[in-house]
Every structure is written in structure tokens, then in C-alpha cells.
C-alpha atoms as a PDB file:
ATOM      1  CA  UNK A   1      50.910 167.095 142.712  1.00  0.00           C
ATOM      2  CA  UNK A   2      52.143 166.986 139.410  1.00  0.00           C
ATOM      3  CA  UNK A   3      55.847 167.277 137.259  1.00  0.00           C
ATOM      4  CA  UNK A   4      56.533 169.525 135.174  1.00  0.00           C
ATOM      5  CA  UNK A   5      59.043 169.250 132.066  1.00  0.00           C
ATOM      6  CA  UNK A   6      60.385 171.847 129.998  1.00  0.00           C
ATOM      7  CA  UNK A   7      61.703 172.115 127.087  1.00  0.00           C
ATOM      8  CA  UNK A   8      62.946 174.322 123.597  1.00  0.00           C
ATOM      9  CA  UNK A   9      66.347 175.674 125.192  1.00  0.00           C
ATOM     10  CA  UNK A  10      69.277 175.921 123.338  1.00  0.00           C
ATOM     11  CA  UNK A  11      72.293 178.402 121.383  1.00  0.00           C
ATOM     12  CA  UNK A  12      70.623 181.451 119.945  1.00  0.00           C
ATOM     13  CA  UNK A  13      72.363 184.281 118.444  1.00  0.00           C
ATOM     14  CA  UNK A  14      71.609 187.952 119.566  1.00  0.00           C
ATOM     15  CA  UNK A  15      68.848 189.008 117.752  1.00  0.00           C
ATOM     16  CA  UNK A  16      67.094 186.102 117.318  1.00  0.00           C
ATOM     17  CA  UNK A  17      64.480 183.447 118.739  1.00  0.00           C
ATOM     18  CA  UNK A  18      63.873 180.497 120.672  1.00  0.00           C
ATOM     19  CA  UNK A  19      60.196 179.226 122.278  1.00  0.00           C
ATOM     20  CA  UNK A  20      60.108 177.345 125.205  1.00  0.00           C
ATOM     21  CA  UNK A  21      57.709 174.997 125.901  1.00  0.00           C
ATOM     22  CA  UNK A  22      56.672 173.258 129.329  1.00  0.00           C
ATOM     23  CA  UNK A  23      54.235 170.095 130.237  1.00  0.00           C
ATOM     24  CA  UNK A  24      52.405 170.093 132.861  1.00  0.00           C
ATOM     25  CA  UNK A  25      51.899 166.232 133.750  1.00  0.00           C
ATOM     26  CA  UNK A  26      50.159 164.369 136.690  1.00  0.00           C
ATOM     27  CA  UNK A  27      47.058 166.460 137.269  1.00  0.00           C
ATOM     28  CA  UNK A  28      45.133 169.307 136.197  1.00  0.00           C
ATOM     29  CA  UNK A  29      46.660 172.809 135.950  1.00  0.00           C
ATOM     30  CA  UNK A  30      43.563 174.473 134.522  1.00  0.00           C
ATOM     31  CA  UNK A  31      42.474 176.424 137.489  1.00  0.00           C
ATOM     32  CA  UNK A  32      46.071 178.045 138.078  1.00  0.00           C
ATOM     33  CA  UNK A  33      48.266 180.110 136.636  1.00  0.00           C
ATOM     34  CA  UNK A  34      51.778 179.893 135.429  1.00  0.00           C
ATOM     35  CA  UNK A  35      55.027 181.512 135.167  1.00  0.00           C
ATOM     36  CA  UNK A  36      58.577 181.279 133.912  1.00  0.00           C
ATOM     37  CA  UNK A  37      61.430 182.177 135.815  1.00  0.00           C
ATOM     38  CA  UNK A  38      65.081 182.461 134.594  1.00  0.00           C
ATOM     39  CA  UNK A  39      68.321 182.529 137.009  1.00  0.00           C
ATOM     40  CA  UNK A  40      71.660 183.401 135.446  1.00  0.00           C
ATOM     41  CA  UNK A  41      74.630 181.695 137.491  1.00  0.00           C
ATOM     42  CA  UNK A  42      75.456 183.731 140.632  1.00  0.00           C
ATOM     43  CA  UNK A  43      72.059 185.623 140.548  1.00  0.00           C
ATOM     44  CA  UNK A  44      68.746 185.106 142.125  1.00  0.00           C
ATOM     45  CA  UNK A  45      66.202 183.152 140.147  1.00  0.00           C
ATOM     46  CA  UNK A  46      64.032 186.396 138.676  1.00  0.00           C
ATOM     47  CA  UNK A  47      60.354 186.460 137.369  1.00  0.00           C
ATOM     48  CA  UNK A  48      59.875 186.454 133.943  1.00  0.00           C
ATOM     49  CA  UNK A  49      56.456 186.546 132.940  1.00  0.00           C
ATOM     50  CA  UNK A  50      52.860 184.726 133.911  1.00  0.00           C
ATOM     51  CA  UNK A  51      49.434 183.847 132.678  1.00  0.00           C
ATOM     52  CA  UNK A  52      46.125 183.243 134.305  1.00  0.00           C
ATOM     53  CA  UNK A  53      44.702 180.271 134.363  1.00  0.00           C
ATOM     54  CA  UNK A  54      42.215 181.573 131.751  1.00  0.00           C
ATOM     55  CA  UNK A  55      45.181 182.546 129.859  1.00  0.00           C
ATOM     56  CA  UNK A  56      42.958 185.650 129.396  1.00  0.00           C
ATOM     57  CA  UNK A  57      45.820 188.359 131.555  1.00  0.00           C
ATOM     58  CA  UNK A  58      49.603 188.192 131.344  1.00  0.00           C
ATOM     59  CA  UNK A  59      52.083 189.660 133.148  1.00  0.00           C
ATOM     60  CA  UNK A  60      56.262 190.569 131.906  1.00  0.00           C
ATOM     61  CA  UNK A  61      58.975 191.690 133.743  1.00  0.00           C
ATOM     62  CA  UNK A  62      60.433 195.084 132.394  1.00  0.00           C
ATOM     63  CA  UNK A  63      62.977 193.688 130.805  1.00  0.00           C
ATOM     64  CA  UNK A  64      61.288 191.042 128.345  1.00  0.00           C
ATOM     65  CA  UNK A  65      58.185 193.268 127.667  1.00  0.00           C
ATOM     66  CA  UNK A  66      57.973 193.900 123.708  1.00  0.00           C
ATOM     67  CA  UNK A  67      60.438 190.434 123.040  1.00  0.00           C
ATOM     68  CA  UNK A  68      58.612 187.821 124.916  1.00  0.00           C
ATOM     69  CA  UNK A  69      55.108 185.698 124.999  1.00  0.00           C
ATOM     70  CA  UNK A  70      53.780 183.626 126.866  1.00  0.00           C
ATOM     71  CA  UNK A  71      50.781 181.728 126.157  1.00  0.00           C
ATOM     72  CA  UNK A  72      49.125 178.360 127.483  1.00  0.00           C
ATOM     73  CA  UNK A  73      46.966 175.600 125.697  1.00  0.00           C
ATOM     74  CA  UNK A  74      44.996 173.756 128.791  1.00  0.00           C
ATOM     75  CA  UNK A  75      42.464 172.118 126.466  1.00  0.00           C
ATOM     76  CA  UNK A  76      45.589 169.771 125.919  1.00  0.00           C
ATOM     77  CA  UNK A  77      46.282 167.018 128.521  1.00  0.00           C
ATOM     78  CA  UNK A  78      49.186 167.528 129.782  1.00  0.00           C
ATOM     79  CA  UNK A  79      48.189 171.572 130.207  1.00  0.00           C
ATOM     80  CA  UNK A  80      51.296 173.648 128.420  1.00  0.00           C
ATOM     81  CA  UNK A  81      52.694 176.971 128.951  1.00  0.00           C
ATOM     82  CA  UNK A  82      54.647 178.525 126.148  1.00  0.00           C
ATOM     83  CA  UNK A  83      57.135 181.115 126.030  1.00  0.00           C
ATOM     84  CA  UNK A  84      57.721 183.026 122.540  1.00  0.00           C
ATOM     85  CA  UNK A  85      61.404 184.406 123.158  1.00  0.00           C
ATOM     86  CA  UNK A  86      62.516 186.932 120.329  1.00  0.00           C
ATOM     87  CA  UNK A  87      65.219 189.739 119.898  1.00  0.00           C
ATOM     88  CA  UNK A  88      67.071 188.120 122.222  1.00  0.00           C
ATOM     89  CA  UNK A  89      70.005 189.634 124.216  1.00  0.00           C
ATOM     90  CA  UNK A  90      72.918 188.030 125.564  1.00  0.00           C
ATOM     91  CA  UNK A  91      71.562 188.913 129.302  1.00  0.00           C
ATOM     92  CA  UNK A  92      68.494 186.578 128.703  1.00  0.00           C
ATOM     93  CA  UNK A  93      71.491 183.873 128.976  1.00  0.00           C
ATOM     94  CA  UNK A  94      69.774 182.070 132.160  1.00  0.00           C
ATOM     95  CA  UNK A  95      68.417 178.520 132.978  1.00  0.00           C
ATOM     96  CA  UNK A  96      64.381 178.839 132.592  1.00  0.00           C
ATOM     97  CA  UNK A  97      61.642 177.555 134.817  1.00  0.00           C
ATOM     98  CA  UNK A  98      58.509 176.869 134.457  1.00  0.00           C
ATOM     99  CA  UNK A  99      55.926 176.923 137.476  1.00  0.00           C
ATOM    100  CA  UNK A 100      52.691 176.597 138.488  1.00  0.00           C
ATOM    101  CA  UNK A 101      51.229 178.991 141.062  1.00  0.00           C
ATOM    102  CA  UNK A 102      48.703 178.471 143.912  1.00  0.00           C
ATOM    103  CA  UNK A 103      46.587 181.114 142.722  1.00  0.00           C
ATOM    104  CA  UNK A 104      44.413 181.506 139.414  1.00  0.00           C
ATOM    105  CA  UNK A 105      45.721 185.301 138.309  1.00  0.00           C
ATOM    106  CA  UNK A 106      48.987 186.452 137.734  1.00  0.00           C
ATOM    107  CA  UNK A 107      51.474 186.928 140.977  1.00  0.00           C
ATOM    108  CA  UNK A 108      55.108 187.343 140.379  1.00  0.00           C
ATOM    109  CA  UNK A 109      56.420 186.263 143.749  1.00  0.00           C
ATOM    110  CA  UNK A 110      58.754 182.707 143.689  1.00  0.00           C
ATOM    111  CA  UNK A 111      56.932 181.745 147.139  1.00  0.00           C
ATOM    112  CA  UNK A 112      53.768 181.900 145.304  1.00  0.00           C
ATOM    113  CA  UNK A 113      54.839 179.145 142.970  1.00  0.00           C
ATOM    114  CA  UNK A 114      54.737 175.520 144.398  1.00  0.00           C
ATOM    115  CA  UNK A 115      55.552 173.316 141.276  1.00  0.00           C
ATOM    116  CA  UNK A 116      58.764 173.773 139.518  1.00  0.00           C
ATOM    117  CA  UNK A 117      60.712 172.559 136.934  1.00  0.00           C
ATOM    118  CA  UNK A 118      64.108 171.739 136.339  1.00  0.00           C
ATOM    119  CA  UNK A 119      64.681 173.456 133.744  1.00  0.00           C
ATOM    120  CA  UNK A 120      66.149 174.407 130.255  1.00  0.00           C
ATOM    121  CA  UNK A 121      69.039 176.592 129.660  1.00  0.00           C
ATOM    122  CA  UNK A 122      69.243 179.360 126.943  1.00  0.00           C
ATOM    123  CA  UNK A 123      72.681 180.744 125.742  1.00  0.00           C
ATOM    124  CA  UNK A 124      72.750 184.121 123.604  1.00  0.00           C
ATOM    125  CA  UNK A 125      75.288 184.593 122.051  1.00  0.00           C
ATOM    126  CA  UNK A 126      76.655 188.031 121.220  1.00  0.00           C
END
């Protein structure tokens, strides 16, 4: 088991940019992949996008593909997972997660994650 800690959230204005970033502390992350997940308040917690554990294949929900990145550095100890926001829109306003998955590629599934976060919120404002 492991923790994981995010961080980067914060005010943003439509238009522009914030990156997240998340550590991945405890043990070795390496071998799986990762995602971020957002949930806005009264909404389910949504997929956002993931990366192998190679970092090699990523994955975006509709709705962030063009504006968002996300990347990973695991030669670093703890292992972190990025996430490039830009053009922002006021309906990214959610509370982010980061998670690590119990498989090595890409799955967009919550029950596939089993380490979470607690989170960072993002405001856009409009």
C-alpha cells in the first residue's frame, strides 16, 4: 500500500492553466498505471484521463481531449503523475483525484482504481 498526495489546485480564469501534480509515496507505482478523476459537487466522480505504467499510451475523456496532459516521471522516488490542464472551462470546476490502478494499461473504470487521493480542488472562473 501506499498514499498518495496531490497537489497544484487552485483559482484559474477561463481560458487559462493550472498543472496538477500527484506523489505517489510508500511503495513502488512503476508497474501500474494511473489516472485522474474529477467530481463536481452533486455529480459522480468521472474519469479524466490515464497513463500506462510505461507512460508510453494515454487515455482522455471526450471532454478534456485537445486541453489536457497527463504525463508521469517514475524514475523519481516517490513515482508522479502530472496533469497539464489548459483552456480551461468553468465545467472543469471539480475536486481532482489522483489514482493508481491494479492494472499496467490504461482502464477508465473507478473500481479498477484501488489507491486514491484526497484530493485538490480547481475553480474556473468564468
Amino acid at each position: 500500500q501506499g498514499a498518495l498526495v496531490e497537489s497544484g489546485g487552485g483559482l484559474a480564469q477561463a481560458g487559462g492553466s493550472l498543472r496538477l501534480s500527484c506523489a505517489a509515496y510508500g511503495t513502488t507505482f512503476s508497474s501500474n498505471a494511473m489516472g485522474w478523476f474529477r467530481q463536481a459537487p452533486g455529480k459522480e466522480r468521472e474519469f479524466v484521463a490515464a497513463i500506462s505504467w510505461s507512460g508510453l499510451s494515454t487515455d482522455y475523456a471526450d471532454s478534456v481531449k485537445g486541453r489536457f496532459t497527463i504525463s508521469r516521471d517514475s524514475a523519481k522516488n516517490p513515482v508522479y503523475v502530472y496533469l497539464q490542464m489548459s483552456s480551461l472551462k468553468s465545467e472543469d470546476t471539480a475536486k481532482y483525484y489522483c489514482a493508481v490502478s491494479t492494472t499496467a494499461s490504461t482502464v477508465r473504470e473507478t473500481t479498477r482504481y484501488n489507491i486514491w487521493g484526497q484530493g485538490t480542488q480547481v475553480t474556473v472562473s468564468s
